[in-house]
N, C-alpha and C. Protein backbone atom coordinates (compact mmCIF):
# COMPACT_ATOMS: atom_id res chain seq x y z
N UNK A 1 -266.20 -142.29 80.86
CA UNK A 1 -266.88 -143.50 81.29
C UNK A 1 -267.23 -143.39 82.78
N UNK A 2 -266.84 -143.00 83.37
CA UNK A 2 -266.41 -142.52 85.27
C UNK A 2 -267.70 -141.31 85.16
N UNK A 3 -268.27 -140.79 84.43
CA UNK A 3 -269.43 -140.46 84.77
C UNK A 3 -271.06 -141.00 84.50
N UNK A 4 -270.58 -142.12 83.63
CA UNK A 4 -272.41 -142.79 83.04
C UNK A 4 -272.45 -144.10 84.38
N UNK A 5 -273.70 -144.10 84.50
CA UNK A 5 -274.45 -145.16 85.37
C UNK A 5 -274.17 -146.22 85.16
N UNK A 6 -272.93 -147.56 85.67
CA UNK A 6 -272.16 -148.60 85.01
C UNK A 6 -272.98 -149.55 85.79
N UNK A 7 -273.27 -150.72 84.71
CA UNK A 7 -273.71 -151.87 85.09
C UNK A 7 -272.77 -152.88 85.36
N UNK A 8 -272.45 -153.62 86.26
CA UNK A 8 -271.59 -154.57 86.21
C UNK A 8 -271.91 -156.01 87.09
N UNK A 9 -271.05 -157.17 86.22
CA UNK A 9 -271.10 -158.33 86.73
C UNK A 9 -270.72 -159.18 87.81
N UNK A 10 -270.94 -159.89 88.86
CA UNK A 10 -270.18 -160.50 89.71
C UNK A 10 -269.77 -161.51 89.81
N UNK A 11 -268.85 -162.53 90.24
CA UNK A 11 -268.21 -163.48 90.17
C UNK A 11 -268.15 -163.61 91.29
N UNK A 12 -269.15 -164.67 92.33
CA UNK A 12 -268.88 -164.98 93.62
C UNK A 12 -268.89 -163.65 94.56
N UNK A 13 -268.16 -163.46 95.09
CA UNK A 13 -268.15 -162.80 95.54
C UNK A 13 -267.75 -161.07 95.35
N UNK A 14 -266.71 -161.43 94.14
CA UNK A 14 -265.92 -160.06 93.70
C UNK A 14 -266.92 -159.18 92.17
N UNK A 15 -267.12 -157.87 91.92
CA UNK A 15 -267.73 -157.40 91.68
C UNK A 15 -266.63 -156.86 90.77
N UNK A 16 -267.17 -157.30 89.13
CA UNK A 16 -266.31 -156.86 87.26
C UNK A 16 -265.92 -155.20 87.63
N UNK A 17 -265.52 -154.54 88.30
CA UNK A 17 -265.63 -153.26 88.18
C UNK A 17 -264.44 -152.15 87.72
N UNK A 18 -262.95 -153.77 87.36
CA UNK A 18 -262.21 -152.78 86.46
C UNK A 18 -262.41 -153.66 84.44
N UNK A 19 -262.58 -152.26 83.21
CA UNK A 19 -262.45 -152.78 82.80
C UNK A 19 -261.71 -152.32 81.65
N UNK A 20 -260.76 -153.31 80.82
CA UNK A 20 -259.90 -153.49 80.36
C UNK A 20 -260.11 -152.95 78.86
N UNK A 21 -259.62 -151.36 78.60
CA UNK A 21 -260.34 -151.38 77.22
C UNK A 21 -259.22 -150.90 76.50
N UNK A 22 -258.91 -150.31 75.16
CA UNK A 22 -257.98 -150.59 74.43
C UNK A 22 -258.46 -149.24 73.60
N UNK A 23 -257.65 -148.23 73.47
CA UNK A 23 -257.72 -146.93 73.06
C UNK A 23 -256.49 -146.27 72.37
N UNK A 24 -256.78 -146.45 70.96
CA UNK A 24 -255.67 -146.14 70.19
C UNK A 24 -254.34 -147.65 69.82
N UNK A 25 -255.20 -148.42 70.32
CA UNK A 25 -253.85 -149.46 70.52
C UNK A 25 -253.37 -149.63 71.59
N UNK A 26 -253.95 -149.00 72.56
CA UNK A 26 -252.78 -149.21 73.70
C UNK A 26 -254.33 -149.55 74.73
N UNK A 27 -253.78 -150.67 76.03
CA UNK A 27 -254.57 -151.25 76.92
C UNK A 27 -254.69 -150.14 77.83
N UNK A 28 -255.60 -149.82 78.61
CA UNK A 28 -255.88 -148.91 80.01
C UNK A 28 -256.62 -149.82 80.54
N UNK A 29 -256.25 -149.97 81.75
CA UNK A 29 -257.36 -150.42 83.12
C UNK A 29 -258.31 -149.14 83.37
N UNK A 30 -259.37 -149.07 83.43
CA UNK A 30 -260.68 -148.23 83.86
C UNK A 30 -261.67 -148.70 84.88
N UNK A 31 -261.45 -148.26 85.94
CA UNK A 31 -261.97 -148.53 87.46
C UNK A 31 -263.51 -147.93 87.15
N UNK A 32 -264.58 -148.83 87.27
CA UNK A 32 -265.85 -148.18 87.59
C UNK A 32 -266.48 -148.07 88.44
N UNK A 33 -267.70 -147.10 88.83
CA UNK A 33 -268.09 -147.46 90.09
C UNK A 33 -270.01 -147.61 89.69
N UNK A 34 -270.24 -148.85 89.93
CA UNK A 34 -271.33 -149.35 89.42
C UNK A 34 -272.16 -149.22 89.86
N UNK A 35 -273.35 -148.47 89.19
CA UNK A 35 -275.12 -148.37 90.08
C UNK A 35 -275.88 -149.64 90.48
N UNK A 36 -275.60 -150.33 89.46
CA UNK A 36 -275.89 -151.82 89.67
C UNK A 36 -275.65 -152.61 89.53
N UNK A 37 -275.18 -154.26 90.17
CA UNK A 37 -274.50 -155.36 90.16
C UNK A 37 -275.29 -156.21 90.48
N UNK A 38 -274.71 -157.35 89.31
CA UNK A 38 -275.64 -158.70 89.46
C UNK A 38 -274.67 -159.97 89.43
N UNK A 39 -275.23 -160.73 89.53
CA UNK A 39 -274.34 -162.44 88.93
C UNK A 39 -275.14 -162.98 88.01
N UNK A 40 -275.86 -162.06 87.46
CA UNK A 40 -276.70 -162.71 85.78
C UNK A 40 -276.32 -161.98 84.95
N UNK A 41 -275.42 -162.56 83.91
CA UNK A 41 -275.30 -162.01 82.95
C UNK A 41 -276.50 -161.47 82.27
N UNK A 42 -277.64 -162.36 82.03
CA UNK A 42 -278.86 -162.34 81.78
C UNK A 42 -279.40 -160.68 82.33
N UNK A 43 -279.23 -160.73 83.44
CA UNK A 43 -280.38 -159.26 84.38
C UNK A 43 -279.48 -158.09 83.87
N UNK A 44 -277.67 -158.23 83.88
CA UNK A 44 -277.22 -157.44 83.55
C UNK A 44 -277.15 -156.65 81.80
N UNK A 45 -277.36 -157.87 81.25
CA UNK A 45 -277.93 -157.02 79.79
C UNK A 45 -279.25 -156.84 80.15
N UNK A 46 -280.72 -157.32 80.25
CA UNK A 46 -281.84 -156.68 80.48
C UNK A 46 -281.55 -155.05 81.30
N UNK A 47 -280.88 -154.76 82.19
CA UNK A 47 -280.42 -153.76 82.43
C UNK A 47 -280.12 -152.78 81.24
N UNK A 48 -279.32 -153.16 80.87
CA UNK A 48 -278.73 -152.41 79.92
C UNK A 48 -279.66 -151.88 78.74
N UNK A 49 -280.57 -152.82 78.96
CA UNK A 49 -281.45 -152.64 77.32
C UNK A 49 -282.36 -152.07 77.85
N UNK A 50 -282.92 -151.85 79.40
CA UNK A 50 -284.16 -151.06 79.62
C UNK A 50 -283.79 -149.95 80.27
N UNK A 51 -282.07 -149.41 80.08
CA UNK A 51 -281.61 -148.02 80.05
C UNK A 51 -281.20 -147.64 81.45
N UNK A 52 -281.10 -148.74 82.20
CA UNK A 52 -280.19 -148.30 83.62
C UNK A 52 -279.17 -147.76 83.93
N UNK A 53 -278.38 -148.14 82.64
CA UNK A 53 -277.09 -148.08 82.47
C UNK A 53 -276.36 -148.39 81.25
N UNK A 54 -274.78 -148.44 81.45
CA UNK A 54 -274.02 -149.03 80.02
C UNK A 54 -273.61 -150.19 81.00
N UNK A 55 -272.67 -150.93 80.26
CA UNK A 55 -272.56 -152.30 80.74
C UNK A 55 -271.74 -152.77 79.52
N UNK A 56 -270.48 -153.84 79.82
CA UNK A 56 -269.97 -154.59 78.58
C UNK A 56 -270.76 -155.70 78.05
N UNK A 57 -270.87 -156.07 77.05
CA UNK A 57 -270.84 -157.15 76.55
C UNK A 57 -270.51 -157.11 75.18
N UNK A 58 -270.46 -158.66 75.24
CA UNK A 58 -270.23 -159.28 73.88
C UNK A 58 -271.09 -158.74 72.90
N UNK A 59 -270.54 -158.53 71.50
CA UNK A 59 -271.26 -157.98 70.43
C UNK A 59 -272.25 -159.04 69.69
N UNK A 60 -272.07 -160.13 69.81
CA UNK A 60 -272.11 -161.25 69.16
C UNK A 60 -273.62 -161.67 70.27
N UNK A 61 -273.74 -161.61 71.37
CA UNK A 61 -274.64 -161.21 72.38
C UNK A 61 -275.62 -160.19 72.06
N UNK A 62 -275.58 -158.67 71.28
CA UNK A 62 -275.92 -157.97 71.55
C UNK A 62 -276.59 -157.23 69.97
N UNK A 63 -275.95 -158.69 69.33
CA UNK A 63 -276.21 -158.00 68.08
C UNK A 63 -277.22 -158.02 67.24
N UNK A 64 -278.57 -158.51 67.86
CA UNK A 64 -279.92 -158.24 67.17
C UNK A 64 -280.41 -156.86 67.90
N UNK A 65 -280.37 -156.74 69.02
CA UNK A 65 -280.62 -155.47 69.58
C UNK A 65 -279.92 -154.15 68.71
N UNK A 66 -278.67 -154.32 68.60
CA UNK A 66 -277.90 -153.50 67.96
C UNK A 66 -278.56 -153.09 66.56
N UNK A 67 -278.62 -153.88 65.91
CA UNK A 67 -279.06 -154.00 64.34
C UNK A 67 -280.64 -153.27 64.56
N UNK A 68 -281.94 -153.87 64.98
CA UNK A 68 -282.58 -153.60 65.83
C UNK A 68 -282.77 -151.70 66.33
N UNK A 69 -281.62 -151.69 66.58
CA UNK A 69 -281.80 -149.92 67.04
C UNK A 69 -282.13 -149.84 68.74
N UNK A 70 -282.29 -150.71 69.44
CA UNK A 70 -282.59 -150.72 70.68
C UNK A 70 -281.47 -150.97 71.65
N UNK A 71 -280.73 -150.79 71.12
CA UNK A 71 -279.00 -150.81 71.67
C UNK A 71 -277.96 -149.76 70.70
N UNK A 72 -276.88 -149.38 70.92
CA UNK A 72 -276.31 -148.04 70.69
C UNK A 72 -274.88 -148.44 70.92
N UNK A 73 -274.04 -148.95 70.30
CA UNK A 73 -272.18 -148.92 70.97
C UNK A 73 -272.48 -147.47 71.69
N UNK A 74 -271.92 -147.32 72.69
CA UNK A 74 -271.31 -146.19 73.16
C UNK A 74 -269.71 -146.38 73.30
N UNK A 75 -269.08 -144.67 73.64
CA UNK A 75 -267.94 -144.92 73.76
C UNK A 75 -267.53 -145.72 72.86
N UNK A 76 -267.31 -145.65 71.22
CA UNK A 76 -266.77 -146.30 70.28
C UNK A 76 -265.10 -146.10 70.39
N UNK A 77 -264.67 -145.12 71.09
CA UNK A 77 -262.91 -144.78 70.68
C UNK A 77 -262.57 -145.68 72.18
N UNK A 78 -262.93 -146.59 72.37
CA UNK A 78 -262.57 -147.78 73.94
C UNK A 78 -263.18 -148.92 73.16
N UNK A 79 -262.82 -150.05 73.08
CA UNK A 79 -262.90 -151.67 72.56
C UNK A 79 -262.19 -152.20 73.47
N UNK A 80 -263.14 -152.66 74.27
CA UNK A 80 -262.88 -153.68 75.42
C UNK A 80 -261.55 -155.07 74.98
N UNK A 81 -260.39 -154.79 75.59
CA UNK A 81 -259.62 -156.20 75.11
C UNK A 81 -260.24 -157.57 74.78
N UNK A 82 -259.75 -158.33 73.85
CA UNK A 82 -260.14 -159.74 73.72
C UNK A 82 -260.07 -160.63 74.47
N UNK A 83 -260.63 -161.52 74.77
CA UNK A 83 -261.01 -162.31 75.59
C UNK A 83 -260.72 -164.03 75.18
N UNK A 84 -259.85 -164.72 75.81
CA UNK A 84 -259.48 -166.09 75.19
C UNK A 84 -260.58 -167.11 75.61
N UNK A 85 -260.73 -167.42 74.33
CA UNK A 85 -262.23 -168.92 74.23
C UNK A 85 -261.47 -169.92 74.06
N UNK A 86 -261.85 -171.25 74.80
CA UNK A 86 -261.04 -172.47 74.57
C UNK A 86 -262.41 -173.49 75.02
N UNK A 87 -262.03 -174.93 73.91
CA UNK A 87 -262.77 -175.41 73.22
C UNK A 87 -262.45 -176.90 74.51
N UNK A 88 -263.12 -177.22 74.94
CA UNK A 88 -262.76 -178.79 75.32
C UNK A 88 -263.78 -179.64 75.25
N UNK A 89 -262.51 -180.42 74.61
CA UNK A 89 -263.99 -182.06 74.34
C UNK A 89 -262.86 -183.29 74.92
N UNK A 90 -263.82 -184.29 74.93
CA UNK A 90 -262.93 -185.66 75.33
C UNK A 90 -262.02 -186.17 74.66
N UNK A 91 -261.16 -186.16 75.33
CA UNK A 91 -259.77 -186.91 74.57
C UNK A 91 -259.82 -188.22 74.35
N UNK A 92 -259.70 -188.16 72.86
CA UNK A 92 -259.26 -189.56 71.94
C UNK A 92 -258.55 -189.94 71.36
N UNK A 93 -257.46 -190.17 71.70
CA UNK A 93 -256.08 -190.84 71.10
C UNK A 93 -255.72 -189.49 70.44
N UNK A 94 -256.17 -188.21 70.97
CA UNK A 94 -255.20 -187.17 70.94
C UNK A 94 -255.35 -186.74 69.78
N UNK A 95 -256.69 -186.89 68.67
CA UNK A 95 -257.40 -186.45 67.91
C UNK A 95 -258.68 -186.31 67.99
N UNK A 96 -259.47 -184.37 67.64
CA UNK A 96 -261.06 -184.62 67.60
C UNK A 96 -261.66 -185.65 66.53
N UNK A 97 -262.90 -185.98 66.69
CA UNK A 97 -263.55 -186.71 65.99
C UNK A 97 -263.60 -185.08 64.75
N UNK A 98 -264.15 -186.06 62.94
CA UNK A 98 -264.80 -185.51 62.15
C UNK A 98 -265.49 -184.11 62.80
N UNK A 99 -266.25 -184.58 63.63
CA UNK A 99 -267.75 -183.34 63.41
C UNK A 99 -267.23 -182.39 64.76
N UNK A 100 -266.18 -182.92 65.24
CA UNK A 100 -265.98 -182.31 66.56
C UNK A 100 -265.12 -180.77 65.74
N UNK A 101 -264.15 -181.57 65.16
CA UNK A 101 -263.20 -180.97 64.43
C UNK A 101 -263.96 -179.90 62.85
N UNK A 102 -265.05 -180.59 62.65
CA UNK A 102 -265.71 -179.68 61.81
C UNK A 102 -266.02 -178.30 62.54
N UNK A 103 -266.73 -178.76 63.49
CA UNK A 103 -267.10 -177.54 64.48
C UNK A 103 -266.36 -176.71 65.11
N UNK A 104 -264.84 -177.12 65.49
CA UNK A 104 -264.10 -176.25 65.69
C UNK A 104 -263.89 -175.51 64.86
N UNK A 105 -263.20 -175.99 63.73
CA UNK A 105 -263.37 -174.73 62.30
C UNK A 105 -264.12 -173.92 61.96
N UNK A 106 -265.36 -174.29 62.06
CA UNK A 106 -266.13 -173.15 61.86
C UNK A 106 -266.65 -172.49 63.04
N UNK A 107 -266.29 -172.60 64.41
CA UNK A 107 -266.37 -171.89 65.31
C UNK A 107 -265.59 -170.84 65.24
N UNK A 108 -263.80 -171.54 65.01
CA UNK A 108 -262.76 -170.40 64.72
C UNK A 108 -262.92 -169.55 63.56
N UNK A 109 -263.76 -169.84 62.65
CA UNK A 109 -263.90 -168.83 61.46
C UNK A 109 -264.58 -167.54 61.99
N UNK A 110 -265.70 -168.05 63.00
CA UNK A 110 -266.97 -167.21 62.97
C UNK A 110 -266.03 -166.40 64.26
N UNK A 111 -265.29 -167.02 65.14
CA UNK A 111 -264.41 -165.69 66.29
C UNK A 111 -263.61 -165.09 65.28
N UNK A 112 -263.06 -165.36 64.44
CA UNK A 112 -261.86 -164.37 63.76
C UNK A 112 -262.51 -162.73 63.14
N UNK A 113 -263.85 -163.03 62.52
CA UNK A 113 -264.40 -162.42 62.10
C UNK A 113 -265.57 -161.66 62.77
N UNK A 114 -265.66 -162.23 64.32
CA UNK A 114 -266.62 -161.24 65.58
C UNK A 114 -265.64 -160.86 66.51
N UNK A 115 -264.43 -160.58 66.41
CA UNK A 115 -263.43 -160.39 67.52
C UNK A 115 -264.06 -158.85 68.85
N UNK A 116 -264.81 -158.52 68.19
CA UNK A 116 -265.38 -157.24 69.13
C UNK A 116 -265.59 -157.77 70.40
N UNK A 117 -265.47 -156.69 71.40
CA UNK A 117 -266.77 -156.62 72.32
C UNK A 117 -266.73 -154.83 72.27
N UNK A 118 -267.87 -154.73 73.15
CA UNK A 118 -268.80 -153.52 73.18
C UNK A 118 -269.18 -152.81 74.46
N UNK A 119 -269.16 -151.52 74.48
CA UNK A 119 -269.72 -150.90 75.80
C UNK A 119 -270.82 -150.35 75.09
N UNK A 120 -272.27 -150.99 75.63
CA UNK A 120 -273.71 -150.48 74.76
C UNK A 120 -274.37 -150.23 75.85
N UNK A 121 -275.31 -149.54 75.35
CA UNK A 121 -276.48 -148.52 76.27
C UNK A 121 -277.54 -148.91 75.31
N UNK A 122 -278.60 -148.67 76.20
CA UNK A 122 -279.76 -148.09 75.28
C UNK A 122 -279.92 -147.01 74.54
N UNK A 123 -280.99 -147.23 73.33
CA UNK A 123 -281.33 -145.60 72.83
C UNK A 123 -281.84 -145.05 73.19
């Protein structure tokens, strides 16, 4: 990975450049050193898809491109660790509403069954 052209994200000020991937079962930290950095998630996949570089993202993000053929998993034996999603809505006597609570369910169905993320390149 320490030799392909890494795209990465920024957060204020600090720049995504270790990342957390999972090989064989077991976690490694992987330090990159990035050709290009943004604070758009947005520019940083367009990146990725017009072949600057590899770059993480979400599969679930990435997955008409993928299907598509204009995106590529690379590095398949590394699966970026999971990432915790949490849901907040307004509290009401300490129960969601019906449709709130519908939607959580089938939100949690649809993460159990996209748990990926991805290091993709272009083709």
């Amino acid at each position: 990975m320490l030799s392909h052209d890494c795209v990465c994200l920024t957060r204020g000020r600090h720049v995504i450049r270790q990342w957390t991937v999972q090989e064989d079962g077991v976690s490694r930290d992987i330090h990159v050193k990035p050709t290009l950095v943004c604070n758009s998630s947005e520019a940083v996949y367009s990146w990725i898809r017009d072949g600057y570089g590899i770059g993480l993202q979400l599969e679930w993000d990435v997955e008409k491109d993928l299907t598509a053929g204009r995106l590529e998993i690379c590095l398949p034996e590394f699966r970026h660790v999971s990432l915790p999603l949490y849901a907040v809505y307004a509290y009401r006597g300490g129960y969601p509403s019906p449709k709130t609570k519908a939607f959580l369910d089938y939100m949690s169905g649809q993460m159990t069954s996209q748990q990926d993320n991805a290091a993709v390149s272009s083709r």
